[in-house]
Protein backbone atom coordinates (compact mmCIF):
# COMPACT_ATOMS: atom_id res chain seq x y z
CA UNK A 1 -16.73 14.29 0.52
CA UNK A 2 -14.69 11.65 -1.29
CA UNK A 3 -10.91 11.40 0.26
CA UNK A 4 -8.21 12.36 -1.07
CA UNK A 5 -6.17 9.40 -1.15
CA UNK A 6 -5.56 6.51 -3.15
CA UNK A 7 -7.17 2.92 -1.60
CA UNK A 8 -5.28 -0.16 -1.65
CA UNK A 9 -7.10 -1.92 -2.42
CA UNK A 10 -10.64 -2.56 -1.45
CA UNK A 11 -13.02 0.03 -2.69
CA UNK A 12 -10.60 1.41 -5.68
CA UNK A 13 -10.70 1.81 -9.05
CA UNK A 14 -8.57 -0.03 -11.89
CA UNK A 15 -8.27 -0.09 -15.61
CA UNK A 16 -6.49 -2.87 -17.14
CA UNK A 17 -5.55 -2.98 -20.71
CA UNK A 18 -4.85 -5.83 -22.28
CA UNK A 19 -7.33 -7.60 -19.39
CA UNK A 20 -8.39 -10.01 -21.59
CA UNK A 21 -5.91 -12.62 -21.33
CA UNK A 22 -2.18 -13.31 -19.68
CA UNK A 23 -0.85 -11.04 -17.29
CA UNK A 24 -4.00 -8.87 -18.03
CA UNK A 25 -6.28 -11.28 -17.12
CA UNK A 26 -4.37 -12.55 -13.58
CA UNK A 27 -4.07 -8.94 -12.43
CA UNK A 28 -7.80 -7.89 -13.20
CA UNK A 29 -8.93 -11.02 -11.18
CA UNK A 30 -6.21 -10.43 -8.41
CA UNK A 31 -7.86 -6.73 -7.94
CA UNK A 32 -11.26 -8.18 -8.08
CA UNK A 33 -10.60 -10.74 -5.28
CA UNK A 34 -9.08 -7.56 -3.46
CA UNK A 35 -12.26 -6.19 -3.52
CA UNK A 36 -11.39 -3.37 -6.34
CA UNK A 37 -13.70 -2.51 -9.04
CA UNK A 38 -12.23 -3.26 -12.42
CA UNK A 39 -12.40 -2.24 -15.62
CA UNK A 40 -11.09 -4.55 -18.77
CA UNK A 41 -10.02 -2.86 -21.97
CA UNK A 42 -9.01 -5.45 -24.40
CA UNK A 43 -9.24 -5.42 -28.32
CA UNK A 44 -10.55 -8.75 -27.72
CA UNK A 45 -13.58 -7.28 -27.09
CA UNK A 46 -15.99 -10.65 -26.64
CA UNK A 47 -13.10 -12.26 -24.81
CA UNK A 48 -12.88 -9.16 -22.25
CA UNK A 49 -16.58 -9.25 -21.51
CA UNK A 50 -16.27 -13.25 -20.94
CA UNK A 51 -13.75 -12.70 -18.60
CA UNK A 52 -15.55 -10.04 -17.03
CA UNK A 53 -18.42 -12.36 -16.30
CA UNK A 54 -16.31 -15.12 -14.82
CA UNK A 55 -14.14 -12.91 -12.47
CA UNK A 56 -16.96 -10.78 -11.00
CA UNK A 57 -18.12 -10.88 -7.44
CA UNK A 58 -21.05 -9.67 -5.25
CA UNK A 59 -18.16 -7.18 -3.58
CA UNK A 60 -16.09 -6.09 -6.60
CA UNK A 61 -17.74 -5.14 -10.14
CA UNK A 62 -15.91 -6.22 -13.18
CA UNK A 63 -16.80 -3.77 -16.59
CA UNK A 64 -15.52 -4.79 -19.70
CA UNK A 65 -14.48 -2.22 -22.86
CA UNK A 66 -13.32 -3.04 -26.63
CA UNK A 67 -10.91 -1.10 -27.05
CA UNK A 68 -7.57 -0.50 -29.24
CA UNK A 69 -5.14 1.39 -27.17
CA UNK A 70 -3.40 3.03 -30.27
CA UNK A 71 -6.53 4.93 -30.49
CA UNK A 72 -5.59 7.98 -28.11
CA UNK A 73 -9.64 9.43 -28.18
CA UNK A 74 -11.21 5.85 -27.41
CA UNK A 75 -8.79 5.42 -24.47
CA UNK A 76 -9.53 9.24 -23.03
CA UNK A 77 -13.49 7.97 -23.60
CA UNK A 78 -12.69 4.77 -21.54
CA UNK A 79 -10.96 6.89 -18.03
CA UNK A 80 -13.41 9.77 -18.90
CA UNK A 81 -16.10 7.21 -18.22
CA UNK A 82 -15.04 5.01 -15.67
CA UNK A 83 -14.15 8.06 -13.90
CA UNK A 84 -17.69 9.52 -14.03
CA UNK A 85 -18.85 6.64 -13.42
CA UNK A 86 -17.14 5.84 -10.20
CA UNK A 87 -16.01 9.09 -9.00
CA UNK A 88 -12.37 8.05 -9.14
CA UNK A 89 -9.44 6.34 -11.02
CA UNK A 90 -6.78 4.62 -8.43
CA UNK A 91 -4.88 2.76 -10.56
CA UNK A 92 -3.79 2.34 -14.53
CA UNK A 93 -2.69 -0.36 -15.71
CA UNK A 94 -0.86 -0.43 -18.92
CA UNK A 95 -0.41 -3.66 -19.87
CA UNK A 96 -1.94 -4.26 -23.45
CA UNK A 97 1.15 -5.49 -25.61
CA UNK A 98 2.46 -7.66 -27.91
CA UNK A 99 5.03 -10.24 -28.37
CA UNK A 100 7.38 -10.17 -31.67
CA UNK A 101 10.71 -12.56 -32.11
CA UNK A 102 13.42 -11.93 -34.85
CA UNK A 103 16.94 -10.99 -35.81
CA UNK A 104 17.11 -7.42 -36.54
CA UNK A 105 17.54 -7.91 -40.20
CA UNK A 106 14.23 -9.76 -40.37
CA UNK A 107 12.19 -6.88 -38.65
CA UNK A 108 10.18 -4.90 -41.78
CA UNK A 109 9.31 -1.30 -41.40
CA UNK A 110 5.60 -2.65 -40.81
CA UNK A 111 6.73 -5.02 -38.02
CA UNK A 112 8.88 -2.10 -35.93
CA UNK A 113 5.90 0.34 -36.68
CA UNK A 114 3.50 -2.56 -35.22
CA UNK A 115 5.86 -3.23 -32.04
CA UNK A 116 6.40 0.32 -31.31
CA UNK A 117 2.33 1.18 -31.66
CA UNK A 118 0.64 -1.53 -29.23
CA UNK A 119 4.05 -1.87 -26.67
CA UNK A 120 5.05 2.34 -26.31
CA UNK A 121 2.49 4.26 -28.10
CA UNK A 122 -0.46 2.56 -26.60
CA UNK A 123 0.60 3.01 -23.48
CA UNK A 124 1.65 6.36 -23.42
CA UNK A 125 -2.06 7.15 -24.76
CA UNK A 126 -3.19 5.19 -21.15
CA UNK A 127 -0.88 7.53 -19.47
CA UNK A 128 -1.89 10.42 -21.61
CA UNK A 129 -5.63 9.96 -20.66
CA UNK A 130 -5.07 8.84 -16.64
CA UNK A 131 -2.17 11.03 -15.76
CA UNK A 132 -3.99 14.52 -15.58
CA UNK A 133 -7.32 12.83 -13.83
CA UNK A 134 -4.79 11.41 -11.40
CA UNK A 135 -2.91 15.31 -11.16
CA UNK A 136 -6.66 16.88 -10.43
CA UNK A 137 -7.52 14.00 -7.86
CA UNK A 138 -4.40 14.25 -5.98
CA UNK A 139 -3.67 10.51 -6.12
CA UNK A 140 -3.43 7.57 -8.26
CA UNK A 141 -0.99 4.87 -9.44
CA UNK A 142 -0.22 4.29 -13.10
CA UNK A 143 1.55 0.91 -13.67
CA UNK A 144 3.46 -0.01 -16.65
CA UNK A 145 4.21 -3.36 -17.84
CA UNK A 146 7.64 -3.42 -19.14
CA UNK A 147 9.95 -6.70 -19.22
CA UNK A 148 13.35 -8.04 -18.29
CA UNK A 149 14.06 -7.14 -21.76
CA UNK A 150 13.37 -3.57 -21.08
CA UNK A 151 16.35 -3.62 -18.31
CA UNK A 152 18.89 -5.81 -20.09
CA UNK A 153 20.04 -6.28 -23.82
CA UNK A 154 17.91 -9.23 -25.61
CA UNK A 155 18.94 -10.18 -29.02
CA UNK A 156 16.93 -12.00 -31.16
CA UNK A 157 13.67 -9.96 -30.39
CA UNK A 158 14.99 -6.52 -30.82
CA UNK A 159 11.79 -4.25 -31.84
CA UNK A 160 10.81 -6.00 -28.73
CA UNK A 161 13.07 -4.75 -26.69
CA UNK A 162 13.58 -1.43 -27.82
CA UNK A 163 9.80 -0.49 -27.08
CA UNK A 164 9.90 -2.25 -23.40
CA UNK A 165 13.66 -0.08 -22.78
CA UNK A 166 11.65 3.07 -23.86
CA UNK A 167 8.67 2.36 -21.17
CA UNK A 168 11.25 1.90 -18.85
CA UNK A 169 12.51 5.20 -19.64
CA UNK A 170 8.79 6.66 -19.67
CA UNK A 171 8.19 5.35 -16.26
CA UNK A 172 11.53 6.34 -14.15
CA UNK A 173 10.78 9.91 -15.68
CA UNK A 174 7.54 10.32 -14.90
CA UNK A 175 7.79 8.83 -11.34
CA UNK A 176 9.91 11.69 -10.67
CA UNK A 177 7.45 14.28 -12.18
CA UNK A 178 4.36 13.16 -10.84
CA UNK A 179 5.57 12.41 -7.28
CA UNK A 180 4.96 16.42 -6.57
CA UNK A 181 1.37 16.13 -7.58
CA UNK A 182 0.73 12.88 -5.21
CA UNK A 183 0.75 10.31 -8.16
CA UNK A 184 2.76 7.32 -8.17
CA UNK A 185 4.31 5.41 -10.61
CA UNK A 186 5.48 1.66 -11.22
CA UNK A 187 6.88 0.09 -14.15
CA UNK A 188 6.30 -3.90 -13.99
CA UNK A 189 9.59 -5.95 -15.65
CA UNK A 190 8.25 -9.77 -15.50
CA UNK A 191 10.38 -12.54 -16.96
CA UNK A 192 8.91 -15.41 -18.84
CA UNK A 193 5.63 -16.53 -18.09
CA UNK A 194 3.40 -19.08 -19.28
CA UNK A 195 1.12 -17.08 -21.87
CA UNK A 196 0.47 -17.32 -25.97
CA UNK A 197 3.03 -14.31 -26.10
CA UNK A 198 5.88 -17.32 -25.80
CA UNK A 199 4.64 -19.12 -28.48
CA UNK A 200 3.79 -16.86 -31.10
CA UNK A 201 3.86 -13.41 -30.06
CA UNK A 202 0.35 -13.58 -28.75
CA UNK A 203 -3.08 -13.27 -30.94
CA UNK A 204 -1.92 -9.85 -32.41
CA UNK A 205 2.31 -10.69 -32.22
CA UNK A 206 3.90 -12.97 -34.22
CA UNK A 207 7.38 -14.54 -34.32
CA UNK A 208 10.14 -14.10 -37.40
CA UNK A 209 11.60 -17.13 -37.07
CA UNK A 210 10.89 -20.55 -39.29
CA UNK A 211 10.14 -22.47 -36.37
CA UNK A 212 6.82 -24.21 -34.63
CA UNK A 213 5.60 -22.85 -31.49
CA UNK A 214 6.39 -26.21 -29.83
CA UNK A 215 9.89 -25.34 -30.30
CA UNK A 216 9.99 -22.11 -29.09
CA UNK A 217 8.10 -22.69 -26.01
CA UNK A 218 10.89 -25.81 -25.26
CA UNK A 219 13.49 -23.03 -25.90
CA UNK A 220 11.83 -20.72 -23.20
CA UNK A 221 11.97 -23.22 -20.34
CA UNK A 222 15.68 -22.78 -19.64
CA UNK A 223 13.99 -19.18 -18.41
CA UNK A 224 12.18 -21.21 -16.03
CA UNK A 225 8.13 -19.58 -16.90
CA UNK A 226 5.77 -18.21 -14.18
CA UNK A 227 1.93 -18.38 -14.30
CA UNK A 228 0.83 -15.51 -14.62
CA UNK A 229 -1.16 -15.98 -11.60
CA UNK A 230 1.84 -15.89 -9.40
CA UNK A 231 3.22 -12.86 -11.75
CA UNK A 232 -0.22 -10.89 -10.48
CA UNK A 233 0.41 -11.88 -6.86
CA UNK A 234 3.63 -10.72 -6.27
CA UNK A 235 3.16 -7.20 -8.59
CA UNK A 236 0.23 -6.47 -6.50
CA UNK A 237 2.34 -6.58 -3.52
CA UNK A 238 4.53 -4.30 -4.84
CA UNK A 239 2.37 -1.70 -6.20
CA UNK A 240 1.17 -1.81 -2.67
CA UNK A 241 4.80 -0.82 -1.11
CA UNK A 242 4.92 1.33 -4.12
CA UNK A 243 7.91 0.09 -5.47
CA UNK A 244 9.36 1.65 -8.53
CA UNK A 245 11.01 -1.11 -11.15
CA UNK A 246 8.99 -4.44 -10.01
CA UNK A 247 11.30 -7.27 -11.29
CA UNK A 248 9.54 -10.87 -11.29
CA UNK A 249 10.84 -13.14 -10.41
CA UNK A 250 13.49 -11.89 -7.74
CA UNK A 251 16.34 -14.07 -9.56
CA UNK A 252 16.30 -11.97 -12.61
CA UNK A 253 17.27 -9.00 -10.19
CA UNK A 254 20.72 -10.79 -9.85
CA UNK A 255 20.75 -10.82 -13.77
CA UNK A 256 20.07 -7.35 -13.82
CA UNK A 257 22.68 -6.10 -11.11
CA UNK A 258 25.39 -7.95 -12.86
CA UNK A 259 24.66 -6.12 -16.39
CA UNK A 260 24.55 -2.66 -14.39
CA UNK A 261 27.81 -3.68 -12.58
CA UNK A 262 29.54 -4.59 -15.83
CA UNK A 263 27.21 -4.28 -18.97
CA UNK A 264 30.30 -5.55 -20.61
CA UNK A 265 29.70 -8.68 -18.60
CA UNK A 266 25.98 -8.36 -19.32
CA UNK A 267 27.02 -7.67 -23.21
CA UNK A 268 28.72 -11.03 -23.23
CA UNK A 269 25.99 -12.93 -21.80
CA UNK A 270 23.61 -11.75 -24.45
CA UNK A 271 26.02 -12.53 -26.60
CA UNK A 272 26.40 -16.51 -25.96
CA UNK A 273 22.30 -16.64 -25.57
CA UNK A 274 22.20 -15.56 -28.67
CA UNK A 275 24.35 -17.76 -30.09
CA UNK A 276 22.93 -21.08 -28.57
CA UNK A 277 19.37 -20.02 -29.42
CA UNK A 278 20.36 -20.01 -33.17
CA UNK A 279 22.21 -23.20 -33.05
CA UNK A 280 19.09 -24.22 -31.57
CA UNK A 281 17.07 -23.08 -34.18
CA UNK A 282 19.40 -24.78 -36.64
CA UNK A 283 19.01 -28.17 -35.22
CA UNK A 284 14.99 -28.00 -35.12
């Protein structure tokens, strides 16, 4: 009779979206060396199975999926599967997304209707399609990447922001709810870190500005970048203690406490980032 519980993590089960590359990529191998079986979905669908190949072990199998997450019926096919395959679905990674840069007034309809499809509706299709396996089980974890930006005001990569605020909002909710039916949730807020979403936006992303990637990457290092090696490390740990808003690096939680103490305070800090950024983008 299979248990009841969820397994952390040796011997579980774990989609990751967007496992292709970044983030994505570092947690899917981080679960694999845990001993968890893992499943890739990526859009990047000869990339995913690459990266399948290279990350699987003897102990821990590694399956790899194209697959768009805006498409609600091909990500229900991809837990519907993996869970008859394995018996089980443990965790849920959401973590497809994209990267987009811009002043509000540069954002067309097409770019907010592109943000708001990969970063928010994609992943409420991932919780859409795990969440009631998860309910019938009587376990599972679903973990939502977010950003800083979903917990504090960025400017200057609005449509950005506004989709990582609303998973934010998604994932505090449905902690709540789906604590009474044994299932946990996690929403993942990383800072920077050192993947082609800086740049550009990633492959799929893109940035609004009239500037070279060199640039903007020279304008993130004042945010002092992780690997996103170390950004898998330390979220494992804490979808292990089951925390609830995972903030990575810990420094950025001082950030965040000031804007909730004051979001005047935090207002005003946006403010004057926003301002040197452009004066840096006027000089380059």
């Amino acid at each position: 009779m299979q248990e009841k519980t969820i397994r952390t993590f040796h011997g579980a089960t774990a989609i990751v979206t967007g496992g292709a590359s970044g983030i994505g990529r570092s947690l899917a191998k981080a679960l694999v060396d845990k001993g968890c079986e893992v499943i890739i979905g990526d859009l990047q669908g000869d990339l995913a199975r690459k990266v399948a190949e290279e990350i699987s072990t003897p102990k821990a199998s590694v399956h790899a999926v194209e697959l768009d997450t805006r498409d609600f019926h091909a990500m229900e096919r991809l837990v519907q599967n993996t869970v008859a395959r394995s018996g089980r679905l443990d965790y849920m990674f959401n973590n497809a997304g994209i990267g987009m840069g811009g002043d509000a007034i540069s954002h067309s309809s097409e770019d907010w209707q592109n943000i708001i499809s990969i970063n928010l509706c994609g992943l409420i299709n991932g919780v859409l399609s795990a969440y009631p396996v998860m309910v019938r089980q009587g376990f599972g974890h679903i973990v939502n990447t977010a950003s800083i930006a979903g917990i504090i005001p960025f400017a200057g990569m609005i449509g950005y922001t506004t989709a990582k605020h609303a998973v934010i909002g998604l994932s505090q909710s449905l902690r709540v709810e789906a604590a009474f039916s044994g299932v946990r949730v996690s929403v993942l807020c990383p800072g920077a870190v050192r993947t082609s979403i800086l740049a550009d936006g990633g492959k799929f992303g893109r940035i609004l500005y009239d500037v070279k990637s060199e640039k903007v990457l020279s304008m993130w290092e004042k945010f002092r970048p992780m690997e996103p090696d170390e950004v898998a490390s330390k979220a494992l740990k804490a979808v292990a203690k089951n925390t609830a808003i995972i903030v990575i690096p810990s420094w950025w939680k001082l950030v965040w406490g000031m804007h909730r103490l004051s979001p005047t305070l935090g207002m005003g800090l946006c403010r004057r980032t926003f301002v040197k950024m452009h004066e840096e983008l006027e000089r380059s």
